[in-house]
N, C-alpha and C. Protein backbone atom coordinates (compact mmCIF):
# COMPACT_ATOMS: atom_id res chain seq x y z
N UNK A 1 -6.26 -8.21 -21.64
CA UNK A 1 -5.58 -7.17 -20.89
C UNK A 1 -4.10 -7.15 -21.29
N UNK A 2 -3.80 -5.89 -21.41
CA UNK A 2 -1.94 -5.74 -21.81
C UNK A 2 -1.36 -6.09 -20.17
N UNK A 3 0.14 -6.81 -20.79
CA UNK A 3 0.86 -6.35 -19.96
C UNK A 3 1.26 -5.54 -19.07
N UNK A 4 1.30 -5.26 -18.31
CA UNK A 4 1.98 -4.37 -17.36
C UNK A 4 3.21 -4.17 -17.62
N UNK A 5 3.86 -2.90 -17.22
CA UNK A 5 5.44 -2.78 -17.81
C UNK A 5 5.99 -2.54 -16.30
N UNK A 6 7.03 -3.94 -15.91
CA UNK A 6 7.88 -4.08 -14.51
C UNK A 6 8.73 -2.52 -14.56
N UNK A 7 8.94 -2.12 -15.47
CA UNK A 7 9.84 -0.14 -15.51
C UNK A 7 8.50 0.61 -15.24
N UNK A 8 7.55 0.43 -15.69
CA UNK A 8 6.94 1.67 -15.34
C UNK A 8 6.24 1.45 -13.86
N UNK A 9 5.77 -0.06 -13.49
CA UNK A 9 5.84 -0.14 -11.82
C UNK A 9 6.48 0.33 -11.13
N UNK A 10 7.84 0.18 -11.50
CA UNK A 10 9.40 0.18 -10.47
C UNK A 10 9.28 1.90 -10.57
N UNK A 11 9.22 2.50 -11.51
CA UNK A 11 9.23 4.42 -11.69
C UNK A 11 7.95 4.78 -10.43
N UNK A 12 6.90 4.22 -10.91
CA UNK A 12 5.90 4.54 -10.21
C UNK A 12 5.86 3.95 -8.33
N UNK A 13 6.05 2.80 -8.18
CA UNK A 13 6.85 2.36 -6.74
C UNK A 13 7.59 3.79 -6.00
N UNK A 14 8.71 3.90 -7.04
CA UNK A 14 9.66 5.11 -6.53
C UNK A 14 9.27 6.31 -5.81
N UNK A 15 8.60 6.80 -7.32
CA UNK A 15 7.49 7.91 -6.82
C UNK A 15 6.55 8.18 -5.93
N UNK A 16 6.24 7.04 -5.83
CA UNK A 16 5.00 7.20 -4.27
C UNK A 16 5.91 7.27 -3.29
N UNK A 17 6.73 6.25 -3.03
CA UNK A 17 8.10 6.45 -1.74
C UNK A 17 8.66 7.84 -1.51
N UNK A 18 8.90 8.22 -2.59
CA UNK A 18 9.74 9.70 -2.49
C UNK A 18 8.60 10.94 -2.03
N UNK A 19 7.27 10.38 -2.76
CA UNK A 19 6.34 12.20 -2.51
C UNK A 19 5.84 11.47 -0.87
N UNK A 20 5.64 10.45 -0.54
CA UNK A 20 5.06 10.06 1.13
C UNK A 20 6.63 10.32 1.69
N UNK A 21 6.98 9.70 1.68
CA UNK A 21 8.75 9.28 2.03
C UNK A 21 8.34 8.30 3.51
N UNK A 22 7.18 8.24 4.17
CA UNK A 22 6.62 7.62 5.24
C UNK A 22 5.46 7.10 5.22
N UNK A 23 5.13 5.97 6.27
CA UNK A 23 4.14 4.97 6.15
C UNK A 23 3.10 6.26 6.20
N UNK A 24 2.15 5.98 5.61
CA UNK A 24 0.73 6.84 5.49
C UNK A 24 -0.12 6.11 6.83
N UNK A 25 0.29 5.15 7.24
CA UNK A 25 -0.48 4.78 8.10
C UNK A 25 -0.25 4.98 9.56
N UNK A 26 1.25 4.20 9.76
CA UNK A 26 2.28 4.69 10.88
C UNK A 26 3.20 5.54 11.60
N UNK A 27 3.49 6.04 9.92
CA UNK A 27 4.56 6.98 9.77
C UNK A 27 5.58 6.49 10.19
N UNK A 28 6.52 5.17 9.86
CA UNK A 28 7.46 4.67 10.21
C UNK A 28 8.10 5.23 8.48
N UNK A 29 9.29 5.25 8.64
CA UNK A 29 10.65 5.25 7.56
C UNK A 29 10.83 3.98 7.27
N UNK A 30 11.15 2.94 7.73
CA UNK A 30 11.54 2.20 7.47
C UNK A 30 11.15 1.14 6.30
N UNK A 31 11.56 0.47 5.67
CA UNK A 31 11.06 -0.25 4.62
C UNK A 31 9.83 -0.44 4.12
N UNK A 32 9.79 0.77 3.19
CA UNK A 32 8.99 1.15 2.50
C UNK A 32 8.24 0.13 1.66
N UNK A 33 7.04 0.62 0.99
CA UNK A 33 6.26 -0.39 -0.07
C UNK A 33 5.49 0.79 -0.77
N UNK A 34 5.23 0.55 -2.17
CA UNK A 34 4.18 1.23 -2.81
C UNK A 34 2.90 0.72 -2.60
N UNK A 35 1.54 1.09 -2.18
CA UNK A 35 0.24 -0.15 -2.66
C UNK A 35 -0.59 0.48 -3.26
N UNK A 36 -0.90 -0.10 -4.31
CA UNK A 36 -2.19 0.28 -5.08
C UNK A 36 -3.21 0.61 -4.36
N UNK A 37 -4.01 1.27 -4.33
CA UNK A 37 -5.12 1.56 -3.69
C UNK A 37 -6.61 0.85 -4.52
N UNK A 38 -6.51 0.98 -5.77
CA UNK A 38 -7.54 0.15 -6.32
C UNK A 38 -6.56 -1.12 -7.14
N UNK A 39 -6.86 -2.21 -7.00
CA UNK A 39 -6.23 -2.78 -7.31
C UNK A 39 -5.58 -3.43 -8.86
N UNK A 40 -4.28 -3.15 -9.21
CA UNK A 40 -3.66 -3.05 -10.61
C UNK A 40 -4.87 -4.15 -11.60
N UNK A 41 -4.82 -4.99 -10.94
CA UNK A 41 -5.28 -6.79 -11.72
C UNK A 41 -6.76 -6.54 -12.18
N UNK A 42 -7.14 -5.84 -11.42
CA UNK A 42 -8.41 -4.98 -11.71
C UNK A 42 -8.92 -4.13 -12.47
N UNK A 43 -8.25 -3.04 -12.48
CA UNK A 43 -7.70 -1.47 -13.00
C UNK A 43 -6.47 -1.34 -13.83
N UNK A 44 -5.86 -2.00 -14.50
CA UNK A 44 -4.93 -1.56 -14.70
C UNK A 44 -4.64 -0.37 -15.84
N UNK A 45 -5.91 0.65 -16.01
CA UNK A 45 -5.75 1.87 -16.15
C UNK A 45 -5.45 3.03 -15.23
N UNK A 46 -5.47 2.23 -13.90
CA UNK A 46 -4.67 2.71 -13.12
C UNK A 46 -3.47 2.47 -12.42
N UNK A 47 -2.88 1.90 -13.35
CA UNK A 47 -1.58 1.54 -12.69
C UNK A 47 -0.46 1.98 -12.61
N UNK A 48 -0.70 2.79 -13.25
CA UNK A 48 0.50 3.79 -13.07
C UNK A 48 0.35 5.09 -12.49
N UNK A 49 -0.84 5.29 -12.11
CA UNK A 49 -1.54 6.56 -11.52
C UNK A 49 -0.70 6.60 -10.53
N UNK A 50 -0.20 8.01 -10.27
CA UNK A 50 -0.02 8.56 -8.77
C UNK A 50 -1.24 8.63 -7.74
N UNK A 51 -2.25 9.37 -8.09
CA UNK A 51 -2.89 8.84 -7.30
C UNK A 51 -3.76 7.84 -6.76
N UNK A 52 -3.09 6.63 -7.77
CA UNK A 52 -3.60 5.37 -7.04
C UNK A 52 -2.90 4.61 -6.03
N UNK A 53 -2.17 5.20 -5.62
CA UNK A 53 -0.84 4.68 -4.32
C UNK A 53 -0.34 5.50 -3.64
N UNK A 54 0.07 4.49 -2.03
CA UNK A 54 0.28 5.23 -0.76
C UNK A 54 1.54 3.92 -0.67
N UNK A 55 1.75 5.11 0.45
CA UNK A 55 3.16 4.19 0.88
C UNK A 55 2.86 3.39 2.30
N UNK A 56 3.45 2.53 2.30
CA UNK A 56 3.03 1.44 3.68
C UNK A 56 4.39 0.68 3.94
N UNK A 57 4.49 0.68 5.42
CA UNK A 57 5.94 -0.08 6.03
C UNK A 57 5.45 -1.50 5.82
N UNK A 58 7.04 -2.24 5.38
CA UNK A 58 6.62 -3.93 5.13
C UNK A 58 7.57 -4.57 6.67
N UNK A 59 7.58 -5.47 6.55
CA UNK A 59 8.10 -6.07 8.20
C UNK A 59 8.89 -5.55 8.92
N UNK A 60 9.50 -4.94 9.92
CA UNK A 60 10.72 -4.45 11.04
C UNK A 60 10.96 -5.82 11.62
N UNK A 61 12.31 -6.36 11.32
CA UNK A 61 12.34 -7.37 11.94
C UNK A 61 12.62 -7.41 13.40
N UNK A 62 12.50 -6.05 13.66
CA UNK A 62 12.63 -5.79 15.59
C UNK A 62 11.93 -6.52 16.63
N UNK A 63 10.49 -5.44 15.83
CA UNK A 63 9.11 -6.03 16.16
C UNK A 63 7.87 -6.76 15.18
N UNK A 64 8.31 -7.04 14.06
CA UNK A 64 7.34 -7.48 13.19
C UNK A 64 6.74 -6.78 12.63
N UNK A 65 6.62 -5.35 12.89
CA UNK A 65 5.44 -4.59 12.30
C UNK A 65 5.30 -4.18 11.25
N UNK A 66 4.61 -4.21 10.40
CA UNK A 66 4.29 -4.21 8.75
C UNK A 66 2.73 -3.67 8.62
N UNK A 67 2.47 -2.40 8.30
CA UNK A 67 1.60 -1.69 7.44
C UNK A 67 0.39 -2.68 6.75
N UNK A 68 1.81 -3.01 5.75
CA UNK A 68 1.28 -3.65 4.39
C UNK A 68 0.33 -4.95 4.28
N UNK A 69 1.30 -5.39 5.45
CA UNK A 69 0.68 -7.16 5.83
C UNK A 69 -0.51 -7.07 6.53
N UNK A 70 -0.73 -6.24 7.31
CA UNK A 70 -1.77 -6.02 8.36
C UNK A 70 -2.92 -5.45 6.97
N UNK A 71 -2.77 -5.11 6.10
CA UNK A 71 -4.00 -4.28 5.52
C UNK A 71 -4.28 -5.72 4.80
N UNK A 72 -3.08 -6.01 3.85
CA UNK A 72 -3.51 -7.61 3.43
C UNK A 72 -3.62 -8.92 4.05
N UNK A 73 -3.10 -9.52 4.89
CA UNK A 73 -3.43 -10.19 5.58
C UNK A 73 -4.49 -10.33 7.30
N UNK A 74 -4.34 -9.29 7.88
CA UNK A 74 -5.62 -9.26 8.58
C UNK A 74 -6.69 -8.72 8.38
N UNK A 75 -6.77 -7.64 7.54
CA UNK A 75 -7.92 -7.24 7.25
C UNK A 75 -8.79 -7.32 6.21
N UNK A 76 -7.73 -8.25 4.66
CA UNK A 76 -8.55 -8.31 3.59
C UNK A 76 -8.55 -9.94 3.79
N UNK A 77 -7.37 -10.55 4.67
CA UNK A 77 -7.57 -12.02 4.88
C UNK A 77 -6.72 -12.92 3.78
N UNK A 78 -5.99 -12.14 3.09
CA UNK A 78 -5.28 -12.24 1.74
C UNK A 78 -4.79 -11.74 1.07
N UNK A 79 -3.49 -11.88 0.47
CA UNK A 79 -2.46 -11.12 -0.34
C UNK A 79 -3.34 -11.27 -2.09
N UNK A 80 -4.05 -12.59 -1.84
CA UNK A 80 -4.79 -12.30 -3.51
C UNK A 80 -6.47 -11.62 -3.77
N UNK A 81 -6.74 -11.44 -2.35
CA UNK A 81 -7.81 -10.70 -2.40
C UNK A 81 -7.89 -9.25 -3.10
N UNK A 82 -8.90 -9.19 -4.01
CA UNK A 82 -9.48 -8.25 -5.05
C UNK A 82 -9.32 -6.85 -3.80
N UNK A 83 -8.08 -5.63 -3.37
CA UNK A 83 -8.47 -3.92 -3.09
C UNK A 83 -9.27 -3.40 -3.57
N UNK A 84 -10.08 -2.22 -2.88
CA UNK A 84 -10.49 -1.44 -3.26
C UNK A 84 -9.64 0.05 -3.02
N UNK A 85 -10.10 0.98 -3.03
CA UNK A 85 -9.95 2.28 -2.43
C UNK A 85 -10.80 2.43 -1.07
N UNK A 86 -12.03 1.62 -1.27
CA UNK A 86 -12.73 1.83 -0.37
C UNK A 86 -12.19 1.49 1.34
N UNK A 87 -11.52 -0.14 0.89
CA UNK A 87 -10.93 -1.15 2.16
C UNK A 87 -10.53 -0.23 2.29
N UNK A 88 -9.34 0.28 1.60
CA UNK A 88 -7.98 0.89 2.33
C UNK A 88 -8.50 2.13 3.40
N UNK A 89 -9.60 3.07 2.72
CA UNK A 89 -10.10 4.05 3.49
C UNK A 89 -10.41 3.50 5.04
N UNK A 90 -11.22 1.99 4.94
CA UNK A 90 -11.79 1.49 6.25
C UNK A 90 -10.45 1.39 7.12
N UNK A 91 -9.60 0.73 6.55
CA UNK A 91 -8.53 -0.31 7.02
C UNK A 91 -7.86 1.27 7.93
N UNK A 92 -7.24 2.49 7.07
CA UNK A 92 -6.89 3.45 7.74
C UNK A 92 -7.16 4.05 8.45
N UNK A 93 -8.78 3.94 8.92
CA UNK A 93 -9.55 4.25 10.21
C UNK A 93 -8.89 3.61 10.97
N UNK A 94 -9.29 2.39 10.80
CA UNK A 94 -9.23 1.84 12.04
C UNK A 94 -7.75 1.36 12.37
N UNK A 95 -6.52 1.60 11.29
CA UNK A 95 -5.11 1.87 11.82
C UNK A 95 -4.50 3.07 12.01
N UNK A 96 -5.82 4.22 12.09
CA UNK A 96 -5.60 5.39 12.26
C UNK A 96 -5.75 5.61 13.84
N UNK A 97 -6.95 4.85 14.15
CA UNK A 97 -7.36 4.95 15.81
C UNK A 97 -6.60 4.30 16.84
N UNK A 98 -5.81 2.79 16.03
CA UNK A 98 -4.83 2.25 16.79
C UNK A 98 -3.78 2.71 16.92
N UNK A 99 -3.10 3.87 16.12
CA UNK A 99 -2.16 4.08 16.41
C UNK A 99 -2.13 5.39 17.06
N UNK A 100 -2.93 6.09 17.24
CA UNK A 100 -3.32 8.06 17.61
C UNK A 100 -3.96 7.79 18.93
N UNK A 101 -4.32 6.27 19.38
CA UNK A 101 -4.93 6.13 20.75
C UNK A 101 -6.29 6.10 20.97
């Protein structure tokens, strides 16, 4: 597998931030993240895809709340666990219902 190029992440990062500009999940502003939706380590013919990434809030140190962490750590159980497109679809249900009531 080639390299990955840290410029064309960082372009592509950008780009998802700027066309969401808000958590896709929460809709918080605040400290943004790009995430792959299928995962780069995996795919990395998709890694530079636009539409392989959404934007997700990373910690508020107010209240703790983080998007990002909650999709990888409570729900995949791990930051090195193998994404799909699929999780993320599940994961946004059901942080779709927690947050809409």
């Amino acid at each position: 597998m080639a390299k990955l190029s840290k410029y064309k992440l960082r372009v592509w990062s950008i780009r998802i931030r700027w066309r969401d500009r808000k958590c896709v999940i929460c809709g918080s502003r605040e400290k943004l993240q790009a995430h792959h939706l299928a995962d780069k380590s995996y795919h990395p013919e998709l890694a530079y895809d636009l539409d392989n990434g959404v934007t997700l809030c990373n910690s508020n140190k107010k209240d703790g709340h983080s998007c990002h962490k909650a999709f990888h750590i409570y729900f995949k159980g791990s930051y090195r666990k193998k994404c799909s497109i699929e999780d993320f679809c599940q994961f946004a249900k059901i942080a779709g219902n927690y947050f809409n009531g």
